[in-house]
C-alpha atoms as a PDB file:
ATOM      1  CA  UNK A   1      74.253 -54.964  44.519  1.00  0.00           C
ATOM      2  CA  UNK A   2      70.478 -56.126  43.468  1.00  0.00           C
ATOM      3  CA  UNK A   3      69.748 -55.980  46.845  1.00  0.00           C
ATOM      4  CA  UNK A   4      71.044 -51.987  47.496  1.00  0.00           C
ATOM      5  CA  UNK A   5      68.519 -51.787  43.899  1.00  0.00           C
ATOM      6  CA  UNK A   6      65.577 -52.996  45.641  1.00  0.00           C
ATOM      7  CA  UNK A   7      66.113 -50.938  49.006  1.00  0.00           C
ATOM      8  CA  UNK A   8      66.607 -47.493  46.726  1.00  0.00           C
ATOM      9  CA  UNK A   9      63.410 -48.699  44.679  1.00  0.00           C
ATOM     10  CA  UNK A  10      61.875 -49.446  47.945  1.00  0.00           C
ATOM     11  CA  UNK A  11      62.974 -46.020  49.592  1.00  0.00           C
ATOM     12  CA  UNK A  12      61.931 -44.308  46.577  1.00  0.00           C
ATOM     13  CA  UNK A  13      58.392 -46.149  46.133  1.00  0.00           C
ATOM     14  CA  UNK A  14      57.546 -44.583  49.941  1.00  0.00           C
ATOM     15  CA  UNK A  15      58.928 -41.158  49.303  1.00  0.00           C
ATOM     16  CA  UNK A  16      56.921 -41.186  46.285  1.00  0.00           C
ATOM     17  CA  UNK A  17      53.769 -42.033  48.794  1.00  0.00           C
ATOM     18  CA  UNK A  18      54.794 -40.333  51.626  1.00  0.00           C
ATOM     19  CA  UNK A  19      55.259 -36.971  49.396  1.00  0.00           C
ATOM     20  CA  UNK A  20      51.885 -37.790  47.566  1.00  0.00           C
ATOM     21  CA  UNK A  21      49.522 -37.807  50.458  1.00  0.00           C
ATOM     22  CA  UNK A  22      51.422 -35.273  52.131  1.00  0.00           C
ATOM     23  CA  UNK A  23      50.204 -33.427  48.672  1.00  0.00           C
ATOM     24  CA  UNK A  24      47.381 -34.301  48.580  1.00  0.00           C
ATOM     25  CA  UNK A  25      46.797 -32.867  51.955  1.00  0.00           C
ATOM     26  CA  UNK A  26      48.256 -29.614  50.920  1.00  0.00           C
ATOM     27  CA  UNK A  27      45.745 -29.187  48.692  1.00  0.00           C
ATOM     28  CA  UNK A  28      42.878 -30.271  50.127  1.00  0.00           C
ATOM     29  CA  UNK A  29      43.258 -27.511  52.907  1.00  0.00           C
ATOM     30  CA  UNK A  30      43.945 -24.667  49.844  1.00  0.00           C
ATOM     31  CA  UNK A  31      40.976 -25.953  47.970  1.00  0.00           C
ATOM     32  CA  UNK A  32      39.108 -25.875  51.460  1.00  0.00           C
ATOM     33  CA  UNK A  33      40.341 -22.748  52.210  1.00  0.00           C
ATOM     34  CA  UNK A  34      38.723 -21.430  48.806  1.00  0.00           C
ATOM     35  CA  UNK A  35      35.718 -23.009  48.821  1.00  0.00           C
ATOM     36  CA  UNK A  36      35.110 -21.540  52.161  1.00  0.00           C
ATOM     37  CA  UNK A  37      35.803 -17.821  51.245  1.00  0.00           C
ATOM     38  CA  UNK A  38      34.071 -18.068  47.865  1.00  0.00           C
ATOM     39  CA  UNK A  39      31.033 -19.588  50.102  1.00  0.00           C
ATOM     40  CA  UNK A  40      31.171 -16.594  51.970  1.00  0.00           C
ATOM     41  CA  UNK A  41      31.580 -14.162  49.226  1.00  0.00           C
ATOM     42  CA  UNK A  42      28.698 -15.560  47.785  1.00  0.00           C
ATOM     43  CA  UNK A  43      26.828 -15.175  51.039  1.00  0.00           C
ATOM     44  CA  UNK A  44      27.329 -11.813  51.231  1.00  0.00           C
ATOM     45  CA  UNK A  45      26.301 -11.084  47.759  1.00  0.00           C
ATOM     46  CA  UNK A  46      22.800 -12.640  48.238  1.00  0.00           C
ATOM     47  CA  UNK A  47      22.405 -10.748  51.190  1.00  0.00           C
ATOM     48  CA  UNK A  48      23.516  -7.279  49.094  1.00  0.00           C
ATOM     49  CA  UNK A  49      20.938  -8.784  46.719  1.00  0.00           C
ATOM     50  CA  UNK A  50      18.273  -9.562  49.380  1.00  0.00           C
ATOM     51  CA  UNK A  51      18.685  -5.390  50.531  1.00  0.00           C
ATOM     52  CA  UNK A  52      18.573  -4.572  47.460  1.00  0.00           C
ATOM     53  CA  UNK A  53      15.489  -6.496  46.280  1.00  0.00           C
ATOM     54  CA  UNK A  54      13.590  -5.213  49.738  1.00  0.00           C
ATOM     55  CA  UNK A  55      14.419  -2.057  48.990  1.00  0.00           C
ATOM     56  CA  UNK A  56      13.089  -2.137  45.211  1.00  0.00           C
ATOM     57  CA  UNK A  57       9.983  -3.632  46.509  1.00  0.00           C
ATOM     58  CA  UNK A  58       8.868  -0.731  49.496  1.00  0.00           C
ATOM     59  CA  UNK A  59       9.998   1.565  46.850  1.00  0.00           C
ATOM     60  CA  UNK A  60       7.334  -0.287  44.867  1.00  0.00           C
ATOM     61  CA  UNK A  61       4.740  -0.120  47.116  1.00  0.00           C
ATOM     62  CA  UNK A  62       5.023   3.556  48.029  1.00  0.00           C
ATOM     63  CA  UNK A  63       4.479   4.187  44.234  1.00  0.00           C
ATOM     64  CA  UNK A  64       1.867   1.968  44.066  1.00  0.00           C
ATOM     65  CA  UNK A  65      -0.034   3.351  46.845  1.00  0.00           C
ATOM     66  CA  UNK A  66       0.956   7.107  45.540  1.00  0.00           C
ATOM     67  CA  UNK A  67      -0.533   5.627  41.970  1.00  0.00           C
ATOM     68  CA  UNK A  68      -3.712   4.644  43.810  1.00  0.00           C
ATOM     69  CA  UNK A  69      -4.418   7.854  45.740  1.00  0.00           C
ATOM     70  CA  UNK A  70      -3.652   9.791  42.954  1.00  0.00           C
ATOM     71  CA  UNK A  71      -6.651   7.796  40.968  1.00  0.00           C
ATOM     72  CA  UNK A  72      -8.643   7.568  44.061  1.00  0.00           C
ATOM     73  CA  UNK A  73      -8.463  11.942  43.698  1.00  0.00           C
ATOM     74  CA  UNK A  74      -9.029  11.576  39.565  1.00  0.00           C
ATOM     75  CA  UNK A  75     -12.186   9.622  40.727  1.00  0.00           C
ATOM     76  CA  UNK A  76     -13.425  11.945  42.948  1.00  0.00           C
ATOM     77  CA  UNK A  77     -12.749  15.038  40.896  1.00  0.00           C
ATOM     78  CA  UNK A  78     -14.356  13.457  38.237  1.00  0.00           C
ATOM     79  CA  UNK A  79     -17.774  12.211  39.895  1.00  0.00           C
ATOM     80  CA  UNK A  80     -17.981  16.300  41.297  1.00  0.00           C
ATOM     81  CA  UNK A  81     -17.255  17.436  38.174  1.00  0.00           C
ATOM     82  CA  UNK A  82     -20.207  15.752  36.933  1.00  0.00           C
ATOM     83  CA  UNK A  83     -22.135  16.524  39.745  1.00  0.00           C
ATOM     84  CA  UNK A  84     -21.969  20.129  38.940  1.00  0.00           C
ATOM     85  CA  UNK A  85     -22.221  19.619  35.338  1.00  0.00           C
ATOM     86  CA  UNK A  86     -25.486  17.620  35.875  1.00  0.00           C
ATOM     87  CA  UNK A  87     -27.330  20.208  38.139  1.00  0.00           C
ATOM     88  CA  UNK A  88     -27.010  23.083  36.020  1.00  0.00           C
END
């Protein structure tokens, strides 16, 4: 009798092993698995972010170029204006 004890004990202690690492390997592969797609939704953000951000900045620099001709032309008008003022 103590020895059909020890074999269930024994039988159980393994199962109890077997069942854990099989488990564990379970969930290793889900928590791979979502690692893997957040990784790649994150990827794909920064790139959204990365069009986004190019986008901003050649808007940017047509305004800033726009801004600049526009003072380039305030300039100009300016120094004729008081060319004309100055030779009457």
């Amino acid at each position: 009798m103590s020895e059909s004890i020890v074999i269930a004990l024994v039988e159980m202690v393994i199962g109890l092993l077997v069942e854990g690492i099989i488990l564990s390997f379970v969930f290793n592969a889900i928590s791979n698995t979502a690692n893997e797609k957040q990784q790649r939704s994150l990827k794909a953000e920064m790139n959204n972010i990365e069009v986004q951000n190019k986008f901003i900045y050649e808007q940017l620099q047509i305004e800033i170029r726009e801004a600049k001709h526009e003072i380039i032309s305030q300039i100009k008008e300016s120094a004729a204006a008081n060319k004309k003022g100055g030779n009457n």
